[in-house]
PDB file of N, CA and C in Angstrom:
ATOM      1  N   UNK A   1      -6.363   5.839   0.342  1.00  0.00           N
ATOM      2  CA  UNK A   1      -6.841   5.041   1.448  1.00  0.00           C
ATOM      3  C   UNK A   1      -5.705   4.746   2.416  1.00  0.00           C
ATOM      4  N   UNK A   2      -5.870   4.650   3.599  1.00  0.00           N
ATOM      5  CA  UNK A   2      -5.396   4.491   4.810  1.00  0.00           C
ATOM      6  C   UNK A   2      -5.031   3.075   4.956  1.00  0.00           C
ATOM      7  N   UNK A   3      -3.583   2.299   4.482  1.00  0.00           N
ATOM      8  CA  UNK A   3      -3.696   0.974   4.684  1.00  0.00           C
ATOM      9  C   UNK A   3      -2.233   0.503   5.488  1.00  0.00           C
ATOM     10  N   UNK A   4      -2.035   1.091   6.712  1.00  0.00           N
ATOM     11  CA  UNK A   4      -1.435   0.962   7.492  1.00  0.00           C
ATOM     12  C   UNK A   4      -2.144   0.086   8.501  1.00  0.00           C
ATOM     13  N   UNK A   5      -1.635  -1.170   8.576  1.00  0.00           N
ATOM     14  CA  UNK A   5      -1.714  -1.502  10.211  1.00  0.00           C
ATOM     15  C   UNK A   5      -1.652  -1.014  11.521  1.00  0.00           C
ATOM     16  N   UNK A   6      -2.537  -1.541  11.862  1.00  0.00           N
ATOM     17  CA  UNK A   6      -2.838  -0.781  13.357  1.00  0.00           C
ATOM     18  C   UNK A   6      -2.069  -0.544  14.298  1.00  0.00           C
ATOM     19  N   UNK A   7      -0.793  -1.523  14.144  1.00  0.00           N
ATOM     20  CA  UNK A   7       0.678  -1.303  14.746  1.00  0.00           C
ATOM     21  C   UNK A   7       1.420  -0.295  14.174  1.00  0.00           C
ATOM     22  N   UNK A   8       1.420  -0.409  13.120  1.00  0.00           N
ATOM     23  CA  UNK A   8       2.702   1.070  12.426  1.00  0.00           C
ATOM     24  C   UNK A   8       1.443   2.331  12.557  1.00  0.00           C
ATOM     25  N   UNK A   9       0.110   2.145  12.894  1.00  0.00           N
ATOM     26  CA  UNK A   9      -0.032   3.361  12.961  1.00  0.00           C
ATOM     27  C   UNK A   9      -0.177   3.978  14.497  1.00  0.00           C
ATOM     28  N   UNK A  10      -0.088   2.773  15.376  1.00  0.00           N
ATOM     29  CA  UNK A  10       0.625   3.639  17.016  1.00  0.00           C
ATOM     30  C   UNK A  10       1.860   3.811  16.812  1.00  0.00           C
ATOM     31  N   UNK A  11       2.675   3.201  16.166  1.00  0.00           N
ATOM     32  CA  UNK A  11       4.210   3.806  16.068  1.00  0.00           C
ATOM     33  C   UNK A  11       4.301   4.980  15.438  1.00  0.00           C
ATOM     34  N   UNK A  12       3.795   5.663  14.740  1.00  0.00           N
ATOM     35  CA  UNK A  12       3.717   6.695  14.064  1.00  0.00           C
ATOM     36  C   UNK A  12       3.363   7.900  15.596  1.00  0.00           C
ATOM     37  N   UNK A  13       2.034   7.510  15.716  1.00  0.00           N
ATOM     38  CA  UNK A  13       1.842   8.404  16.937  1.00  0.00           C
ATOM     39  C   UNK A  13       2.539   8.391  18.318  1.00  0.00           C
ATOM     40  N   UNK A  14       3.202   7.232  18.531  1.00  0.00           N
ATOM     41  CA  UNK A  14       4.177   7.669  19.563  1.00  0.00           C
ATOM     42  C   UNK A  14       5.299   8.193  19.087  1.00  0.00           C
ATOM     43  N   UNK A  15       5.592   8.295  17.564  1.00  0.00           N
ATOM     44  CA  UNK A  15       6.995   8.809  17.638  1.00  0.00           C
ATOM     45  C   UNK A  15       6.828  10.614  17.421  1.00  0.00           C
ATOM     46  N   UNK A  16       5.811  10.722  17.635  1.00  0.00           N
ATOM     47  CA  UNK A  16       5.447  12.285  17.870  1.00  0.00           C
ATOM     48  C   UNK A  16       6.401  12.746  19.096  1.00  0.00           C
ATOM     49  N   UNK A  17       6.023  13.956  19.245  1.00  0.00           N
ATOM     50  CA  UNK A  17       7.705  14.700  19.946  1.00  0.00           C
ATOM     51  C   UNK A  17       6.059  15.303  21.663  1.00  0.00           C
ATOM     52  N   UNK A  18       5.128  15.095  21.374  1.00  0.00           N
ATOM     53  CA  UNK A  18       3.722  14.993  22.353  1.00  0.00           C
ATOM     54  C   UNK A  18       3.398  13.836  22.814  1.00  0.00           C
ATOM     55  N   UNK A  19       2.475  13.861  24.175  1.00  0.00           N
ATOM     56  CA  UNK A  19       2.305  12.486  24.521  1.00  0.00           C
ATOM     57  C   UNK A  19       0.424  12.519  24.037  1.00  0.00           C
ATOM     58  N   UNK A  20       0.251  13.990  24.216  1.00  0.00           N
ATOM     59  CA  UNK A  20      -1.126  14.043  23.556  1.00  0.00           C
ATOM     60  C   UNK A  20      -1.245  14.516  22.465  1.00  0.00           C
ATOM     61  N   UNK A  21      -1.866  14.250  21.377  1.00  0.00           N
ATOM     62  CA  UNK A  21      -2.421  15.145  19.862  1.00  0.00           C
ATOM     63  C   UNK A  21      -3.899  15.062  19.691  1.00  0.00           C
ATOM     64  N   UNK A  22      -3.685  15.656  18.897  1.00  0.00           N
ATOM     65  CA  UNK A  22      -5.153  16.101  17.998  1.00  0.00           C
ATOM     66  C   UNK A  22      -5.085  15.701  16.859  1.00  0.00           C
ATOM     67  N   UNK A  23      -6.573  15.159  16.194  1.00  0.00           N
ATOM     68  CA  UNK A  23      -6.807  14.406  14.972  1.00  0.00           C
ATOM     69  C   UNK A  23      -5.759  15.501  13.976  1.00  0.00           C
ATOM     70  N   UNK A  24      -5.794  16.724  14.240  1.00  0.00           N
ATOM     71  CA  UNK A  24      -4.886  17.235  13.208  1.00  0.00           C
ATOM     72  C   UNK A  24      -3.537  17.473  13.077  1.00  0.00           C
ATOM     73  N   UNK A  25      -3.027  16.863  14.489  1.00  0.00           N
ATOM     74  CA  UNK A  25      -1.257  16.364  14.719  1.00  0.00           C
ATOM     75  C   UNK A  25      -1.088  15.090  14.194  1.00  0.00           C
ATOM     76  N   UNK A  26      -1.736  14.539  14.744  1.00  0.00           N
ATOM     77  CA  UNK A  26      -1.535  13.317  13.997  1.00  0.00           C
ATOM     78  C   UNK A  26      -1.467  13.197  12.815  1.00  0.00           C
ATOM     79  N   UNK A  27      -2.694  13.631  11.386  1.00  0.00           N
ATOM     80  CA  UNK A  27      -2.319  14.325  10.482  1.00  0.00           C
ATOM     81  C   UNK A  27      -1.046  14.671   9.779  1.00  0.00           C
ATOM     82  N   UNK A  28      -0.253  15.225  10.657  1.00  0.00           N
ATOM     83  CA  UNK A  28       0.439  15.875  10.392  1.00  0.00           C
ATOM     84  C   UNK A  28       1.830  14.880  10.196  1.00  0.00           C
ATOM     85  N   UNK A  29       2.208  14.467  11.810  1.00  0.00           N
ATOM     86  CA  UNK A  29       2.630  13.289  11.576  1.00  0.00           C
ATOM     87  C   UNK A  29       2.466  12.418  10.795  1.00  0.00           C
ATOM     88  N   UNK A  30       1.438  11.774   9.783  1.00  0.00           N
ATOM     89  CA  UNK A  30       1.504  11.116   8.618  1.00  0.00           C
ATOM     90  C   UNK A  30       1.919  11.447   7.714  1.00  0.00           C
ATOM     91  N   UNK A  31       1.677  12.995   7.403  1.00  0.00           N
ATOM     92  CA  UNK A  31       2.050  13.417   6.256  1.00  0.00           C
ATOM     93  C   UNK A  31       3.719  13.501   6.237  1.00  0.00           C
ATOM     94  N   UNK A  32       4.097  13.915   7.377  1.00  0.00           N
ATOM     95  CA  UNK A  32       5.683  14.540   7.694  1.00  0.00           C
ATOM     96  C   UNK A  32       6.314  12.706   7.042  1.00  0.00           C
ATOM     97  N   UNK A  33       5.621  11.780   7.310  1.00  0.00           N
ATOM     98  CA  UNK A  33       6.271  10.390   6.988  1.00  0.00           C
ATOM     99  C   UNK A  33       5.708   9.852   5.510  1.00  0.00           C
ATOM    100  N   UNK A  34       4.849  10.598   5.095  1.00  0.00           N
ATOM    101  CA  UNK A  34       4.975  10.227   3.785  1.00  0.00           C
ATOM    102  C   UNK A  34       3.661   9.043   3.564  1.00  0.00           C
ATOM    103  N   UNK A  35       3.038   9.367   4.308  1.00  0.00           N
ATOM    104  CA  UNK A  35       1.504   8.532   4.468  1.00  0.00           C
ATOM    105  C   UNK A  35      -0.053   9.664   4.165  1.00  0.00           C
ATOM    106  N   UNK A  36      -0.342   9.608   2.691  1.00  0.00           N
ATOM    107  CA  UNK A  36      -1.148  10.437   2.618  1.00  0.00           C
ATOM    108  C   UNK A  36      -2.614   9.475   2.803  1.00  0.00           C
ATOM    109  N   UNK A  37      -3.321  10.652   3.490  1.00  0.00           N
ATOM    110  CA  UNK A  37      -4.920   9.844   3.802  1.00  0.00           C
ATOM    111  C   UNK A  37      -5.615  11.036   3.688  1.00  0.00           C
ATOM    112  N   UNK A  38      -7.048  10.882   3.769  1.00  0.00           N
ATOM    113  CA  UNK A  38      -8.022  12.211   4.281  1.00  0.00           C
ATOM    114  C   UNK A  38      -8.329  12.187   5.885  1.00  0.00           C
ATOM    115  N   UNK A  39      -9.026  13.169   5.987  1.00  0.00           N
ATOM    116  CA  UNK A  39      -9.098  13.325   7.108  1.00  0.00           C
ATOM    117  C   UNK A  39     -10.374  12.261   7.733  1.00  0.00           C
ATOM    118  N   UNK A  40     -11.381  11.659   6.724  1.00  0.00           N
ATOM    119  CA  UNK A  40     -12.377  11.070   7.260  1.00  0.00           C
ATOM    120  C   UNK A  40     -11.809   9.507   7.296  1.00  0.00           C
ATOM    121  N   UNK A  41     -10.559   9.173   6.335  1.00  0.00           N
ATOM    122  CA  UNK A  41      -9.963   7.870   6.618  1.00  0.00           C
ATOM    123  C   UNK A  41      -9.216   7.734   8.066  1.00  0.00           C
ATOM    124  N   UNK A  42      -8.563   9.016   8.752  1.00  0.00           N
ATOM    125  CA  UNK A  42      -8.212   8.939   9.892  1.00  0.00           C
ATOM    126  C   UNK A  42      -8.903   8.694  10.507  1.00  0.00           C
ATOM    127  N   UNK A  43     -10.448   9.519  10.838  1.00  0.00           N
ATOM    128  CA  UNK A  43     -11.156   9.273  11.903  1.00  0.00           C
ATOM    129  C   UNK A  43     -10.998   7.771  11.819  1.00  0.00           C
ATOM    130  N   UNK A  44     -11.342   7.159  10.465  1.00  0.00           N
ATOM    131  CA  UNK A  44     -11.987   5.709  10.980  1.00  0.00           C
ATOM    132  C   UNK A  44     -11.006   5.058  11.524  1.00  0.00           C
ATOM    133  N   UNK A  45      -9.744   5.253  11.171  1.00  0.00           N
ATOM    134  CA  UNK A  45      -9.149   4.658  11.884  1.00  0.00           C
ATOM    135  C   UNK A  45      -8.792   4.480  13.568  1.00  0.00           C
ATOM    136  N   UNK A  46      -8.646   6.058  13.749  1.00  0.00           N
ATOM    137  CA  UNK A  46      -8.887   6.222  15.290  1.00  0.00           C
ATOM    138  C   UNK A  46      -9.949   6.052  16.259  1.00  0.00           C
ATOM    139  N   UNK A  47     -11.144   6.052  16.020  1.00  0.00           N
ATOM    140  CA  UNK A  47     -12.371   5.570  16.331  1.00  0.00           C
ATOM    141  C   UNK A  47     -12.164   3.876  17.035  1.00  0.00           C
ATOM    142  N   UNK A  48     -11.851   2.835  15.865  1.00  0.00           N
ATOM    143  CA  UNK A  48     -12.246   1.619  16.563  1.00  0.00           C
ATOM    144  C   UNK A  48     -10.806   1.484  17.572  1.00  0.00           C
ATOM    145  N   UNK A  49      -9.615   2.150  17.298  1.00  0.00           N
ATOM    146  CA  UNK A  49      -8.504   2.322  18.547  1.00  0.00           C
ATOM    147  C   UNK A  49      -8.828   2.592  19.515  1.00  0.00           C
ATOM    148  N   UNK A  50      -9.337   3.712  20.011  1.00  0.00           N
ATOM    149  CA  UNK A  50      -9.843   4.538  20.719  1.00  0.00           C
ATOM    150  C   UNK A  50     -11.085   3.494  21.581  1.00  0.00           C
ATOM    151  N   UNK A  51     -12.426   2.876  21.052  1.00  0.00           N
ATOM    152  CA  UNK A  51     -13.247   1.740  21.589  1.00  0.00           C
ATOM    153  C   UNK A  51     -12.445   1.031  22.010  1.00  0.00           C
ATOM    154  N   UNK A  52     -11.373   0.122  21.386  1.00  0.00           N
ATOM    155  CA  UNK A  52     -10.548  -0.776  21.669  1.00  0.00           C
ATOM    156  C   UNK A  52      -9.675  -0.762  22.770  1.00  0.00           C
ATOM    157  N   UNK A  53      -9.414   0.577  23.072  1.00  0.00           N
ATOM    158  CA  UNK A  53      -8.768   1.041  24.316  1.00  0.00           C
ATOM    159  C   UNK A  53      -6.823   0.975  24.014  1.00  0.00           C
ATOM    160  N   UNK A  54      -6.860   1.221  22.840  1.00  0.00           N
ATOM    161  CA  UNK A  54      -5.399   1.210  22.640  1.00  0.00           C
ATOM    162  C   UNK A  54      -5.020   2.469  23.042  1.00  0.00           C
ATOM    163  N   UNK A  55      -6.086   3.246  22.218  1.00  0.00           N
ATOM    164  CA  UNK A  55      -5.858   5.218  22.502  1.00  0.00           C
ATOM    165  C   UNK A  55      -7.089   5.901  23.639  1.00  0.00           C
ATOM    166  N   UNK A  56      -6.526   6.594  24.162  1.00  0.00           N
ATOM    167  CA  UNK A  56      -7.361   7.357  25.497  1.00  0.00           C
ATOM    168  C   UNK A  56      -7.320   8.684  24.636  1.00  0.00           C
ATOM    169  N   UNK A  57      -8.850   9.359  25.013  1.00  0.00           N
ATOM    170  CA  UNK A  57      -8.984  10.469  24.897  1.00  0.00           C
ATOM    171  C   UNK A  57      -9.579  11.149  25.694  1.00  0.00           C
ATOM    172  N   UNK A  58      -8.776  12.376  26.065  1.00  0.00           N
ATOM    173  CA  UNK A  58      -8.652  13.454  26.659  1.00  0.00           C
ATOM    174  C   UNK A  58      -9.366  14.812  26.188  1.00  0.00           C
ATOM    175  N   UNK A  59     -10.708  15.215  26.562  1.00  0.00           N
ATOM    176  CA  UNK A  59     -11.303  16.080  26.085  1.00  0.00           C
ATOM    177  C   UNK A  59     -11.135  17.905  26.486  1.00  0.00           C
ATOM    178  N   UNK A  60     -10.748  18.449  26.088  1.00  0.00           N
ATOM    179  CA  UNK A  60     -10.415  19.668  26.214  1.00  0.00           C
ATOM    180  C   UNK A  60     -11.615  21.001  26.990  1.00  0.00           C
ATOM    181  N   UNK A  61     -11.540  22.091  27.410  1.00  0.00           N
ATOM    182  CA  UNK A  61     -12.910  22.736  27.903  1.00  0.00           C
ATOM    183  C   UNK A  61     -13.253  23.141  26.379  1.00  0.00           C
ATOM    184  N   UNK A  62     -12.500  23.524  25.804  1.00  0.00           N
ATOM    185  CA  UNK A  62     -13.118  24.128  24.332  1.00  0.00           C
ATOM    186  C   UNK A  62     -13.658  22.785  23.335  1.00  0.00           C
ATOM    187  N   UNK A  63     -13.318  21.978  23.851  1.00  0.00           N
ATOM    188  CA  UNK A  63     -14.409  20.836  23.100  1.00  0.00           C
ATOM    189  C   UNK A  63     -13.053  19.905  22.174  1.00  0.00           C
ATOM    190  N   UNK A  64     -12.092  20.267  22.167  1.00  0.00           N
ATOM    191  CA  UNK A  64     -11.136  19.123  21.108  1.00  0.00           C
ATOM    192  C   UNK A  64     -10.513  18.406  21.658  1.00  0.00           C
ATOM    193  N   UNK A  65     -10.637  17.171  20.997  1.00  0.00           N
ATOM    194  CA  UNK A  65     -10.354  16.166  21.315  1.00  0.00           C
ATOM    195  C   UNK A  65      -8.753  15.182  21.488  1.00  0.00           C
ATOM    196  N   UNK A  66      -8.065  15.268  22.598  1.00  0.00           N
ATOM    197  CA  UNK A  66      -6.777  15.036  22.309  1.00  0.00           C
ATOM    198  C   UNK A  66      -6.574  13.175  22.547  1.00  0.00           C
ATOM    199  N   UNK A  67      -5.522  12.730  21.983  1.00  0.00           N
ATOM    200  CA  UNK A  67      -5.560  11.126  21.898  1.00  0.00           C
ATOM    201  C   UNK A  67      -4.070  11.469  22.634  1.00  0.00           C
ATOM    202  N   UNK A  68      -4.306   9.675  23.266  1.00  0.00           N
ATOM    203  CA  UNK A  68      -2.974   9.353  23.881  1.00  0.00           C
ATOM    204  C   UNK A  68      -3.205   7.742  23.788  1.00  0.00           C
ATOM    205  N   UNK A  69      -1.696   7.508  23.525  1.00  0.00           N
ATOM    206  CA  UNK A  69      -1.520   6.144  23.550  1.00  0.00           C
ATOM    207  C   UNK A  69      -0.878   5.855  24.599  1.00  0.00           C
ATOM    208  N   UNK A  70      -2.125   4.364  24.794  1.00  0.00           N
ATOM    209  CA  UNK A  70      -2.846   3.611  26.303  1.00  0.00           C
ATOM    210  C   UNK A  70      -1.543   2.613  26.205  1.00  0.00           C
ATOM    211  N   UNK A  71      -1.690   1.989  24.776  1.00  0.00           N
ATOM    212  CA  UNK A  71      -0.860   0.843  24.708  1.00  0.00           C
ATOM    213  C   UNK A  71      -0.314   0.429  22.723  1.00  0.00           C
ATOM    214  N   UNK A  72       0.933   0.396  22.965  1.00  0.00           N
ATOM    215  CA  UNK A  72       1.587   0.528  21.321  1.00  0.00           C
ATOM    216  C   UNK A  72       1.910  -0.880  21.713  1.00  0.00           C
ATOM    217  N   UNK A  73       1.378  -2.384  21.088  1.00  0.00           N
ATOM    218  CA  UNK A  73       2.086  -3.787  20.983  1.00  0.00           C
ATOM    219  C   UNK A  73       3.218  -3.595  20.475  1.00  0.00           C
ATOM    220  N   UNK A  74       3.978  -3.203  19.601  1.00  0.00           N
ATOM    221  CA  UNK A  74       4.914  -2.794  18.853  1.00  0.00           C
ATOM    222  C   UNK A  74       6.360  -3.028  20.364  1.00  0.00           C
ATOM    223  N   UNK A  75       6.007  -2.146  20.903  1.00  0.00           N
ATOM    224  CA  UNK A  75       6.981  -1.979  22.037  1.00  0.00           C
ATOM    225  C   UNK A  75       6.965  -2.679  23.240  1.00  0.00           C
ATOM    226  N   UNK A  76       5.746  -2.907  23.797  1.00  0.00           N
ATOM    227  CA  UNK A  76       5.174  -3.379  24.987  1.00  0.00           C
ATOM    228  C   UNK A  76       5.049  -2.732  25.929  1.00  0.00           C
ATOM    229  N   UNK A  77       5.237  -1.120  25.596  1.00  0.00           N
ATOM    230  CA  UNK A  77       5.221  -0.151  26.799  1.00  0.00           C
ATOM    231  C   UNK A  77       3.815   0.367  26.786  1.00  0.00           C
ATOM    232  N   UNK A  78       3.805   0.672  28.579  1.00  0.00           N
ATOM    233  CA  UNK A  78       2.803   1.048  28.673  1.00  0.00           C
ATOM    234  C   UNK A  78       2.713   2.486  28.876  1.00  0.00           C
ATOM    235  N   UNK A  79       2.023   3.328  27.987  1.00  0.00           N
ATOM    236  CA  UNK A  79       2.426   5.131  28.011  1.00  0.00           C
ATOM    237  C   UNK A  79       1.344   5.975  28.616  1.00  0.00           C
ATOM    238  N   UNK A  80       0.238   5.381  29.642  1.00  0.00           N
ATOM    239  CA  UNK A  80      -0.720   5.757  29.440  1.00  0.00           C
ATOM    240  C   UNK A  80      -0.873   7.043  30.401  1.00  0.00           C
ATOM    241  N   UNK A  81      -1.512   8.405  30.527  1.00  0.00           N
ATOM    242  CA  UNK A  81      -1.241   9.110  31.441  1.00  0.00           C
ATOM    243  C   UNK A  81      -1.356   9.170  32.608  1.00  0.00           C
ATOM    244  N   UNK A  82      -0.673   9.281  33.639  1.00  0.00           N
ATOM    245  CA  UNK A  82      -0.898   9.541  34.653  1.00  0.00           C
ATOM    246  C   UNK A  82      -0.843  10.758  35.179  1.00  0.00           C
TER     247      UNK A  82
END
């Protein structure tokens, strides 16, 4: 189970080397840190972020879905794309 706070888990995704990912970079990024989950514990997690407006998503023509972080409290920066 996925029991990271909602803060260490935008820090995780901004410390990606992208300003956009995919449910399966991100992924990846957890794993590379030593945070194992499934893939349906991620969604849930990114889902109520994403409503919440922490993470923006960016939809692709081929249909996948890329995330960007709107806003990490952690830092107080604002990363959102322009």
């Amino acid at each position: 189970m996925l029991q990271l706070m909602d803060e260490e888990f935008l820090k995780y995704i901004k410390s990606s080397e992208s300003e956009v990912n995919t449910l399966a970079e991100i992924h990846r990024i957890l794993v590379q840190n030593r945070i194992i989950c499934s893939i349906e514990e991620l969604r849930q997690k990114i889902v109520p972020l994403h409503r919440d407006g922490y993470l923006g998503n960016e939809p692709t023509g081929d249909g996948v879905n890329m995330y960007y972080i709107i806003f990490c409290p952690d830092d107080g920066s604002d990363s959102s794309m322009t």
